[in-house]
Protein backbone atom coordinates (compact mmCIF):
# COMPACT_ATOMS: atom_id res chain seq x y z
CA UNK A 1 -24.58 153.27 32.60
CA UNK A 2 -26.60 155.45 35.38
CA UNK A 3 -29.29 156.30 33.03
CA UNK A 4 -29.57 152.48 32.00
CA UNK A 5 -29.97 151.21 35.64
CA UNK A 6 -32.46 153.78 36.27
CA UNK A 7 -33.91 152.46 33.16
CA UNK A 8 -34.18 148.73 33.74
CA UNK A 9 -34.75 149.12 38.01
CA UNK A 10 -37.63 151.40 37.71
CA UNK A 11 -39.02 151.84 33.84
CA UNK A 12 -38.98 155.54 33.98
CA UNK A 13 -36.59 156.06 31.29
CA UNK A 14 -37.03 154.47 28.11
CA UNK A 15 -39.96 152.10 28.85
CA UNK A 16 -40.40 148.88 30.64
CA UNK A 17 -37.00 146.55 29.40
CA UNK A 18 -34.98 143.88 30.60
CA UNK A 19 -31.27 142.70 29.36
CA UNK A 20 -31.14 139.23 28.83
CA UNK A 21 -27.81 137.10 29.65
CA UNK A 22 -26.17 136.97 26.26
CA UNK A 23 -24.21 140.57 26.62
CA UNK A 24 -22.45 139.01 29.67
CA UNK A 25 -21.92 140.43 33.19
CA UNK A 26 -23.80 143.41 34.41
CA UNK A 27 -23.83 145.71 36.83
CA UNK A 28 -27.40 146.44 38.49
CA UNK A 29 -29.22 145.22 35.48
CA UNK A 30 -27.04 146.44 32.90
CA UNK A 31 -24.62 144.63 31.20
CA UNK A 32 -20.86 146.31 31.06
CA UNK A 33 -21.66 146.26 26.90
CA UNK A 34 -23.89 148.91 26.90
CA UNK A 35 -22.08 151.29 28.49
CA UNK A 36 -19.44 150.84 26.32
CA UNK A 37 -22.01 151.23 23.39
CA UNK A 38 -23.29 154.57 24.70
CA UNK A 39 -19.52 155.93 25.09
CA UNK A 40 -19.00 154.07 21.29
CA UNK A 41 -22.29 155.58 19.64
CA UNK A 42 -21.77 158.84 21.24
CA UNK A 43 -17.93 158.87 20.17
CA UNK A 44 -18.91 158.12 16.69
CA UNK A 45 -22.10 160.67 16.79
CA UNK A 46 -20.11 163.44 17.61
CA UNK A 47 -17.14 162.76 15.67
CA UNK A 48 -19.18 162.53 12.69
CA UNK A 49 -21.04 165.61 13.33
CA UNK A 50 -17.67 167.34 13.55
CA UNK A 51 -16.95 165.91 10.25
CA UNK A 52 -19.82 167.39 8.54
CA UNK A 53 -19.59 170.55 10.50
CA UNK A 54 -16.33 171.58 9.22
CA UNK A 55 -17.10 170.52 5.31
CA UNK A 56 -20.13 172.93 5.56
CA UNK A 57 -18.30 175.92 7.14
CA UNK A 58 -15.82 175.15 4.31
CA UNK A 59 -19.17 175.68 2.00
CA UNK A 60 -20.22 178.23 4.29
CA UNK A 61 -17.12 180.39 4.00
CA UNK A 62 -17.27 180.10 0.25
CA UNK A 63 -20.38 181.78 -0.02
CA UNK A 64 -19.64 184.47 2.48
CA UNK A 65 -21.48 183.35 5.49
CA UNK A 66 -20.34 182.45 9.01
CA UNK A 67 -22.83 180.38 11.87
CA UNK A 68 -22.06 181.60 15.25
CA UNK A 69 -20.43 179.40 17.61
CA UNK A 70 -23.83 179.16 19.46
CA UNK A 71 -25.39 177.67 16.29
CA UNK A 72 -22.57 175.32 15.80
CA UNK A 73 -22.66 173.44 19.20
CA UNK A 74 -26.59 173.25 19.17
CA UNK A 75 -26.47 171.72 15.37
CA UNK A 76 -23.42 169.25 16.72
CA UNK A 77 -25.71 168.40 19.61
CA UNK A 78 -29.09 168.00 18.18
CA UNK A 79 -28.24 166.59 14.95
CA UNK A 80 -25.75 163.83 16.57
CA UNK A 81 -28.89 163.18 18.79
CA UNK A 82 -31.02 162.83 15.75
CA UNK A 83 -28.18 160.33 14.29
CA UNK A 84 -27.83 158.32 17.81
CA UNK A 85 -31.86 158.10 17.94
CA UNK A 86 -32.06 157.02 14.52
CA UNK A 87 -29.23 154.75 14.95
CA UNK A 88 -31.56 153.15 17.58
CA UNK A 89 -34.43 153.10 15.73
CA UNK A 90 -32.45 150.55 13.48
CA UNK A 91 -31.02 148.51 15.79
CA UNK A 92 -34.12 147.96 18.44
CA UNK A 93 -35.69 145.58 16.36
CA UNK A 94 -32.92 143.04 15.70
CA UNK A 95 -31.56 143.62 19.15
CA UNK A 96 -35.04 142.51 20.73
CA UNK A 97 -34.97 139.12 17.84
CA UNK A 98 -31.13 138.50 19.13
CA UNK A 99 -31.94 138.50 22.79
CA UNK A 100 -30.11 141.61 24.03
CA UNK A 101 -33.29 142.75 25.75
CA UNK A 102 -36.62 142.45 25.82
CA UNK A 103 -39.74 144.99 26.28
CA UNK A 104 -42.15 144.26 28.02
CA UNK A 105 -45.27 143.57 25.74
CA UNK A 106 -42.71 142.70 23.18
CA UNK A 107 -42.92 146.30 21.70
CA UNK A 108 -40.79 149.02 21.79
CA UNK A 109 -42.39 152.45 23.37
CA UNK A 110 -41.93 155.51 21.35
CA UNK A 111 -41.34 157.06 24.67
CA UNK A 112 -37.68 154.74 24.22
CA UNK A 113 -36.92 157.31 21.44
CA UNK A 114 -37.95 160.30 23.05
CA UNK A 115 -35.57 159.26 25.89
CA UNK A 116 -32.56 158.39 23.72
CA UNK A 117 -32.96 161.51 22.01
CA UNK A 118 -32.96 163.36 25.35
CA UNK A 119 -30.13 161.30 26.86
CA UNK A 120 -27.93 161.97 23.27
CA UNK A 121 -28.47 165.25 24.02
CA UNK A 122 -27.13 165.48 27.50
CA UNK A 123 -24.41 163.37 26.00
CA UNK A 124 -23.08 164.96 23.12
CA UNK A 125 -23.43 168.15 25.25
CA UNK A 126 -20.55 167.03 27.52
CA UNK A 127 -18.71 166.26 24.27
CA UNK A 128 -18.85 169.26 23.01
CA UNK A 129 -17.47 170.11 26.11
CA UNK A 130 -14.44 167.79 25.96
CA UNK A 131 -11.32 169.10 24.36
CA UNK A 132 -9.71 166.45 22.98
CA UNK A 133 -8.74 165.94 19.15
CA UNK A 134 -11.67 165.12 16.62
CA UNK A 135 -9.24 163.85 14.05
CA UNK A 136 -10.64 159.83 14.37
CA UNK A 137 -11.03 158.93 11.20
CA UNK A 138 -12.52 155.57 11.49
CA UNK A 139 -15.80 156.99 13.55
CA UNK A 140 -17.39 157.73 10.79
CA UNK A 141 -16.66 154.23 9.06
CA UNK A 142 -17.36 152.39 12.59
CA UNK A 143 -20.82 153.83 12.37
CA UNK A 144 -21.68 153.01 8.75
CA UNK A 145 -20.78 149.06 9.79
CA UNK A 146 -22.67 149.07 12.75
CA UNK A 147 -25.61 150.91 10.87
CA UNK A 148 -25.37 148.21 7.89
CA UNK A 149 -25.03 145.36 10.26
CA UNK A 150 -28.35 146.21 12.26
CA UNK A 151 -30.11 147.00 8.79
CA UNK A 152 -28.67 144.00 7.33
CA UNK A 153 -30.01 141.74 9.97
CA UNK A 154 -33.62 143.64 10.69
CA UNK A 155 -34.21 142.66 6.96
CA UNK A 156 -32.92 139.07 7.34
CA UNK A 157 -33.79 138.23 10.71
């Protein structure tokens, strides 16, 4: 949510935006939804870079090699920032059509993706830090809907 108000107050961070009033109630600009899409996209980002992490060391260990731990956490963290960024790269459009927000000049900034990426990052950083269990099996499927949904409608809409 921080990095969202600074967002929409002041235009530093991801360009010039502004939520419109169909996400509901917001605090500072911001409605309550997105934070709970950040936590949601960052949940599944991480989860599913888990996922994929531990079916390659599988592959990994059959073929006699071993990544470092170092190497692990940077290829949870930059490829689930990669994911989230494309994730928004598919959704921007169709969320601008619906009325979520709007940029100013109608167009989305690159620098928009440059920030996401940067703000995954930070993100996915702190949950690599987390210990908690990364046994959710219905991440991974919550993301493919959401992915199909926004691809479904930026075709249709």
């Amino acid at each position: 949510m921080g990095v969202e108000m600074i967002g929409v107050n002041t235009g530093r961070l991801f360009g010039v935006y502004r939520y419109g009033t169909i996400m509901g109630n917001k605090l500072n600009g911001v409605p309550w939804l997105i934070g709970l899409n950040w936590f949601v996209l960052m949940f599944c980002c991480g989860i599913v870079m888990t996922k994929i992490q531990d079916w390659l060391k599988l592959k990994y260990e059959a073929a006699d090699i071993t990544l470092t731990p170092t190497i692990e956490k940077l290829s949870l963290i930059i490829d689930g920032a990669t994911l989230a960024t494309f994730f928004d790269w598919i959704m921007e459009p169709v969320a601008s059509k619906l009325g979520f927000w709007e940029w100013k000049d109608g167009t989305v900034p690159y620098f928009n993706y440059i920030c996401w990426f940067v703000v995954s990052i930070f993100l996915l950083w702190i949950f690599s830090k987390l210990r908690f269990s990364r046994a959710n099996h219905f991440a991974l499927d919550l993301l493919i809907i959401q992915t199909l949904f926004f691809l479904a409608l930026r075709f249709y809409l």
